[in-house]
C-alpha atoms as a PDB file:
ATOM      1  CA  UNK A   1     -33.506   4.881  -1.370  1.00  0.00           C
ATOM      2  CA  UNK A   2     -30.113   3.454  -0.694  1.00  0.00           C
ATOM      3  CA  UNK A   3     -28.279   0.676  -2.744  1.00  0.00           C
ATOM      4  CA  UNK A   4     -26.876  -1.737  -1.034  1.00  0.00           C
ATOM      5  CA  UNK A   5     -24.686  -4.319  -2.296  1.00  0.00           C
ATOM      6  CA  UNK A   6     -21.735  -6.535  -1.249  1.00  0.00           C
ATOM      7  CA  UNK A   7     -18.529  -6.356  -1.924  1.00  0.00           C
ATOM      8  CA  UNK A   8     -15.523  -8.492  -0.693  1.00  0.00           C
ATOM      9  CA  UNK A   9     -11.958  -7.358   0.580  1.00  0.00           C
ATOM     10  CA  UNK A  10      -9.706  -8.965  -1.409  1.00  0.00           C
ATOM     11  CA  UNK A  11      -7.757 -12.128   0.179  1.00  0.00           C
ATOM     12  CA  UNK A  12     -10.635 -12.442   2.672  1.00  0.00           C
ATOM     13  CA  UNK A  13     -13.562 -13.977   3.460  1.00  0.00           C
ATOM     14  CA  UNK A  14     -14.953 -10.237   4.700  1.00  0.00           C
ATOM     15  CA  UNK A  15     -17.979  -8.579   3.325  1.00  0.00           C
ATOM     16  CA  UNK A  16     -17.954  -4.903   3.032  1.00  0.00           C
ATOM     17  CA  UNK A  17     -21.685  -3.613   2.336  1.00  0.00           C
ATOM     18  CA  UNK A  18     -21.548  -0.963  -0.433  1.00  0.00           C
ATOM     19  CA  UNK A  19     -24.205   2.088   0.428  1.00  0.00           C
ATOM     20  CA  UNK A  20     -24.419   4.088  -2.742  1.00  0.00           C
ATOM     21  CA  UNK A  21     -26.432   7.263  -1.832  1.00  0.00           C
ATOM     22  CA  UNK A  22     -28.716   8.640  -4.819  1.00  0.00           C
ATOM     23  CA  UNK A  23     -28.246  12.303  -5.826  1.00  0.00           C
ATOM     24  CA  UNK A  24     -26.688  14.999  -3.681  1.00  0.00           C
ATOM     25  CA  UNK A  25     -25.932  14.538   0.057  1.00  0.00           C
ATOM     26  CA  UNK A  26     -26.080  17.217   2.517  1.00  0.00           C
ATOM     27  CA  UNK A  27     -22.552  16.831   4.741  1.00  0.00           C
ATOM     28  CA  UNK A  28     -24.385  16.598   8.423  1.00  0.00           C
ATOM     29  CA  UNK A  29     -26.803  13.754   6.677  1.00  0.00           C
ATOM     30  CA  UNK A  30     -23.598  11.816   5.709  1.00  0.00           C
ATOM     31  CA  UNK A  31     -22.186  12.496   8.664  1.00  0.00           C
ATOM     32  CA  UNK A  32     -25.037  11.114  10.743  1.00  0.00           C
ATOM     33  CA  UNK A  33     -25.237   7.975   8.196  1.00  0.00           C
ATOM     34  CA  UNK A  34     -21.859   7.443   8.966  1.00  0.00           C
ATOM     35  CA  UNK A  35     -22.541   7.475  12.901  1.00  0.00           C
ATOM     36  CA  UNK A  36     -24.908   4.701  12.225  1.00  0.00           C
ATOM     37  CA  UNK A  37     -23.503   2.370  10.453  1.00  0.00           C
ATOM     38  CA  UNK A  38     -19.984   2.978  12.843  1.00  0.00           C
ATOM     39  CA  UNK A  39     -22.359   1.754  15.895  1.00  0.00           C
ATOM     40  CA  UNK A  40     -23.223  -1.175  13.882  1.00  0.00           C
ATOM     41  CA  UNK A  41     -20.092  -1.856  12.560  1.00  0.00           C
ATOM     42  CA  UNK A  42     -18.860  -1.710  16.509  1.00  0.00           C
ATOM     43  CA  UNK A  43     -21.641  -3.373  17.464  1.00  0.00           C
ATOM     44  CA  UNK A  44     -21.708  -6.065  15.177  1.00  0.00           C
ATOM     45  CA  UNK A  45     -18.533  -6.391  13.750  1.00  0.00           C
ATOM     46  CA  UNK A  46     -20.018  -5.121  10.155  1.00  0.00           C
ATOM     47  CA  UNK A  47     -18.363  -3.235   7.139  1.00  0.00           C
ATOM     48  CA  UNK A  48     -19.548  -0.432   4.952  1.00  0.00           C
ATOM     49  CA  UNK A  49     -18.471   1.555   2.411  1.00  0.00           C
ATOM     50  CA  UNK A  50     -20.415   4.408   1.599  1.00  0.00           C
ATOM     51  CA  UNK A  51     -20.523   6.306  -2.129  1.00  0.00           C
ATOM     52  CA  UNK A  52     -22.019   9.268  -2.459  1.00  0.00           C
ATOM     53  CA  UNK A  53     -21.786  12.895  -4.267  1.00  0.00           C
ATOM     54  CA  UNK A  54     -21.835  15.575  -1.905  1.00  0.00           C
ATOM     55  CA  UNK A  55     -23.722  19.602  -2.399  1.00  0.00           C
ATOM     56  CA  UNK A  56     -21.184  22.104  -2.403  1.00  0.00           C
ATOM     57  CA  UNK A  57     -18.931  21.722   1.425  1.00  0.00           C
ATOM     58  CA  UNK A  58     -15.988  22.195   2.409  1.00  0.00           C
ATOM     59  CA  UNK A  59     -14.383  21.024   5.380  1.00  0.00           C
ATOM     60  CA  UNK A  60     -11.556  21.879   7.764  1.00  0.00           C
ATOM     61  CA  UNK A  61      -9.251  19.624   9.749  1.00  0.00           C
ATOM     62  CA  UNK A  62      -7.305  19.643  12.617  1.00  0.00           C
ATOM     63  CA  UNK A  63      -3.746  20.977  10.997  1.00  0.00           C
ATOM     64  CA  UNK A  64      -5.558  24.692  10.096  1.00  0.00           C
ATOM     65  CA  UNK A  65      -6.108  27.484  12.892  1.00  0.00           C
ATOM     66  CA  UNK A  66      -8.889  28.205  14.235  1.00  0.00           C
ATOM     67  CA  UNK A  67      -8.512  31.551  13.235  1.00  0.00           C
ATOM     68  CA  UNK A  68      -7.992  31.063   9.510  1.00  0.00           C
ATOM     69  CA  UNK A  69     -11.211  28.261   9.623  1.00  0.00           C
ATOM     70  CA  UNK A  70     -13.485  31.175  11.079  1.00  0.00           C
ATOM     71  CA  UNK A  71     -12.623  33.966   8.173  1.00  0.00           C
ATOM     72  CA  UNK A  72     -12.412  31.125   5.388  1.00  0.00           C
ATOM     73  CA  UNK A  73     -15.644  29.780   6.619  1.00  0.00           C
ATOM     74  CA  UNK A  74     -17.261  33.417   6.097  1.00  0.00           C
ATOM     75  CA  UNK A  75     -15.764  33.587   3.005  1.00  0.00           C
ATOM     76  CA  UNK A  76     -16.735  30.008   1.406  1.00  0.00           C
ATOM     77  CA  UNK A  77     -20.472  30.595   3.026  1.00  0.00           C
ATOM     78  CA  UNK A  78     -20.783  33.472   1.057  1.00  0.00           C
ATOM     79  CA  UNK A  79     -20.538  31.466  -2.087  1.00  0.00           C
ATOM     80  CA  UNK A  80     -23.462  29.113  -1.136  1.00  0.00           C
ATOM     81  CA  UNK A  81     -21.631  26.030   0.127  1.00  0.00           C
ATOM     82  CA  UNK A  82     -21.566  24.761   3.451  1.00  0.00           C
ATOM     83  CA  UNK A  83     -18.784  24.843   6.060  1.00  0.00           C
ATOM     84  CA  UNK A  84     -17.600  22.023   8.696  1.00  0.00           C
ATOM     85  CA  UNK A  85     -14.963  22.304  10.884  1.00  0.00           C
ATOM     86  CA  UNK A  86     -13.712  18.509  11.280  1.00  0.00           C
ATOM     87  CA  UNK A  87     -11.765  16.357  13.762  1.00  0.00           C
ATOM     88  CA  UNK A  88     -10.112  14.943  10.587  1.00  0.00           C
ATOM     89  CA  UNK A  89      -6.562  15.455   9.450  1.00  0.00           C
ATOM     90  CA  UNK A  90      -5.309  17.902   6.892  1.00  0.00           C
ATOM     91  CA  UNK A  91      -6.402  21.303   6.219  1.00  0.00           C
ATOM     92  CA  UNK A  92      -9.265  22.474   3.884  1.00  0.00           C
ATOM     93  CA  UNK A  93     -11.149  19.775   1.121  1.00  0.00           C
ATOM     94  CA  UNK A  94     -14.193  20.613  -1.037  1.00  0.00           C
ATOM     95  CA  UNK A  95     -16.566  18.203  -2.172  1.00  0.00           C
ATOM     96  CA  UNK A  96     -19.105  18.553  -4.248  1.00  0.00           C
ATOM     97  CA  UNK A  97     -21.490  17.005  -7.404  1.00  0.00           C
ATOM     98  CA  UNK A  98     -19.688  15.250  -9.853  1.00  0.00           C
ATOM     99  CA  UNK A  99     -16.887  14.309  -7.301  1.00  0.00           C
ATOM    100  CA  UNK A 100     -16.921  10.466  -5.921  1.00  0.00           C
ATOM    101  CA  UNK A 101     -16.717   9.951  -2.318  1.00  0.00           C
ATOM    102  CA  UNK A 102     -16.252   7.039  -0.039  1.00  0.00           C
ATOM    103  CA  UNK A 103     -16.532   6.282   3.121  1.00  0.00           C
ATOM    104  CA  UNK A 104     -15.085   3.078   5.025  1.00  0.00           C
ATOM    105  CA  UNK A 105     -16.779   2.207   7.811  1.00  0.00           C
ATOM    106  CA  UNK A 106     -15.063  -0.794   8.942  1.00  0.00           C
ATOM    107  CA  UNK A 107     -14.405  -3.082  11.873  1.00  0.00           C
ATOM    108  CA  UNK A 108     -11.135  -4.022  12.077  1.00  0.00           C
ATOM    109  CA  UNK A 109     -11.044  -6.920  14.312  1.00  0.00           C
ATOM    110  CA  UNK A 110     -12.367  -8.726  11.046  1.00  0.00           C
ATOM    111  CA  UNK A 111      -8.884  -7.671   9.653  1.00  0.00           C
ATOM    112  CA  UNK A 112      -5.693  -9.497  11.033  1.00  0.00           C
ATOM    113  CA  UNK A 113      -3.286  -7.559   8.647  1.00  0.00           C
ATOM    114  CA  UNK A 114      -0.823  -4.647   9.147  1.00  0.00           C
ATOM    115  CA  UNK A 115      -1.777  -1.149   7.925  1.00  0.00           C
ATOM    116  CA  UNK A 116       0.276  -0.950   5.026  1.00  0.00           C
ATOM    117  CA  UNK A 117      -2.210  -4.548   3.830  1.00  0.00           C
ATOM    118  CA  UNK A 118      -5.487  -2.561   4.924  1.00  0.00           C
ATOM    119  CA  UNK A 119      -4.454   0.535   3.069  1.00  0.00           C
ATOM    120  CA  UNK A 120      -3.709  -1.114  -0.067  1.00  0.00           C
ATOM    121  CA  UNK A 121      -7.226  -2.965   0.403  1.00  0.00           C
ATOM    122  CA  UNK A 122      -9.343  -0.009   1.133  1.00  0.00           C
ATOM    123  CA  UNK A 123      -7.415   1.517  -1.795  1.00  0.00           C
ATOM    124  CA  UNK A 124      -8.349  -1.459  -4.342  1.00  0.00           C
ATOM    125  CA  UNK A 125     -11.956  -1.694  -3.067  1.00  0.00           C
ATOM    126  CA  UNK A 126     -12.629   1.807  -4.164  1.00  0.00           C
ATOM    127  CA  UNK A 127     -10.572   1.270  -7.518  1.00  0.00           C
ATOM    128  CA  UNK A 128     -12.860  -1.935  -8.185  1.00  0.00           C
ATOM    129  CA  UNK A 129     -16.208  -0.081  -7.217  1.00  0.00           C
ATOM    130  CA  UNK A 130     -15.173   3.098  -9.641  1.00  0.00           C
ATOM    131  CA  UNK A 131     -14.992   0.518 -12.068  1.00  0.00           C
ATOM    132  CA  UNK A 132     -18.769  -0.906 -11.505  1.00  0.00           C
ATOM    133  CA  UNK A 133     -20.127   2.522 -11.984  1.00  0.00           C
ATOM    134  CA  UNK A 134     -18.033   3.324 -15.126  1.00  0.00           C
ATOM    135  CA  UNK A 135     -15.529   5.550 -13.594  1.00  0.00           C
ATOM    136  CA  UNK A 136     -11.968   4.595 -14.089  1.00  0.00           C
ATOM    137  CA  UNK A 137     -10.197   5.135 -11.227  1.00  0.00           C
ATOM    138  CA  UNK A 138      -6.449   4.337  -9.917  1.00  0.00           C
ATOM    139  CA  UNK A 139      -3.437   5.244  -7.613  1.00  0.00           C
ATOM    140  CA  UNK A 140      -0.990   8.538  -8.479  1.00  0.00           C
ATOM    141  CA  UNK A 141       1.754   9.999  -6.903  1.00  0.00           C
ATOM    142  CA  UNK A 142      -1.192  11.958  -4.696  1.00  0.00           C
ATOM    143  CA  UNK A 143      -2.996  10.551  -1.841  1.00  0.00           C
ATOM    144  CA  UNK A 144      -6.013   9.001  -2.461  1.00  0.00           C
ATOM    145  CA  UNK A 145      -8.167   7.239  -5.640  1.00  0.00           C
ATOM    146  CA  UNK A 146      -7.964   9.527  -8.653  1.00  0.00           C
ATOM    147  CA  UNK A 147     -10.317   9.238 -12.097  1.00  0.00           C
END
């Protein structure tokens, strides 16, 4: 089953619903969770954030050729994990067990801030729910929530 808790952004009254996935998640299972909760979060103005740890995938984003994702994805298959080519930014990210990932699903009419605010909230949401489950967690010179 999934965990679901709430969390709240800080200097708002907005609740974010925390969906902590048990064990491994398949990417297109994730991906399809995600789907949902974006129509309800359009729907109904709601906010997620999903947590999960993810089989072996790696993904592909828009900046890498479609040439290179083809032969890498051959390649990575090969060594048992799965392949996705994404609409996402960037170039190639693995994921896999023992790594923490989380997904935002939010509505952002409930937000009246500038990006800079929401990225610095997103980023301390994810810091404070590391924290919960024992993991410390905090911001580097890298993009991103590292423990």
């Amino acid at each position: 089953g999934v965990l679901l808790a709430q969390k709240y952004m800080m200097s708002t009254n907005k609740v974010v619903k925390l969906v902590k996935i048990p064990g491994l998640l398949r990417y297109a299972e994730g991906l399809k969770l995600q789907q949902k909760l974006w129509a309800l979060s359009k729907d109904h103005r709601q906010n997620f954030l999903i947590v999960c740890e993810h089989s072996p995938v790696f993904t592909f984003g828009k900046r890498q050729s479609k040439g290179d994702i083809s032969m890498e994805m051959r390649r990575l298959e090969r060594s048992g994990a799965e392949c996705y080519a994404t609409p996402r930014g960037g170039l190639t990210t693995f994921h896999g067990p023992g790594q923490l990932v989380c997904y935002p699903i939010l509505n952002l009419r409930n937000f009246r801030y500038g990006a800079k605010w929401y990225v610095n909230q997103l980023e301390e949401l994810v810091i404070s729910t590391c924290r919960e489950m024992g993991v410390v967690a905090g911001r580097s010179e890298h993009v991103g929530i590292w423990a």
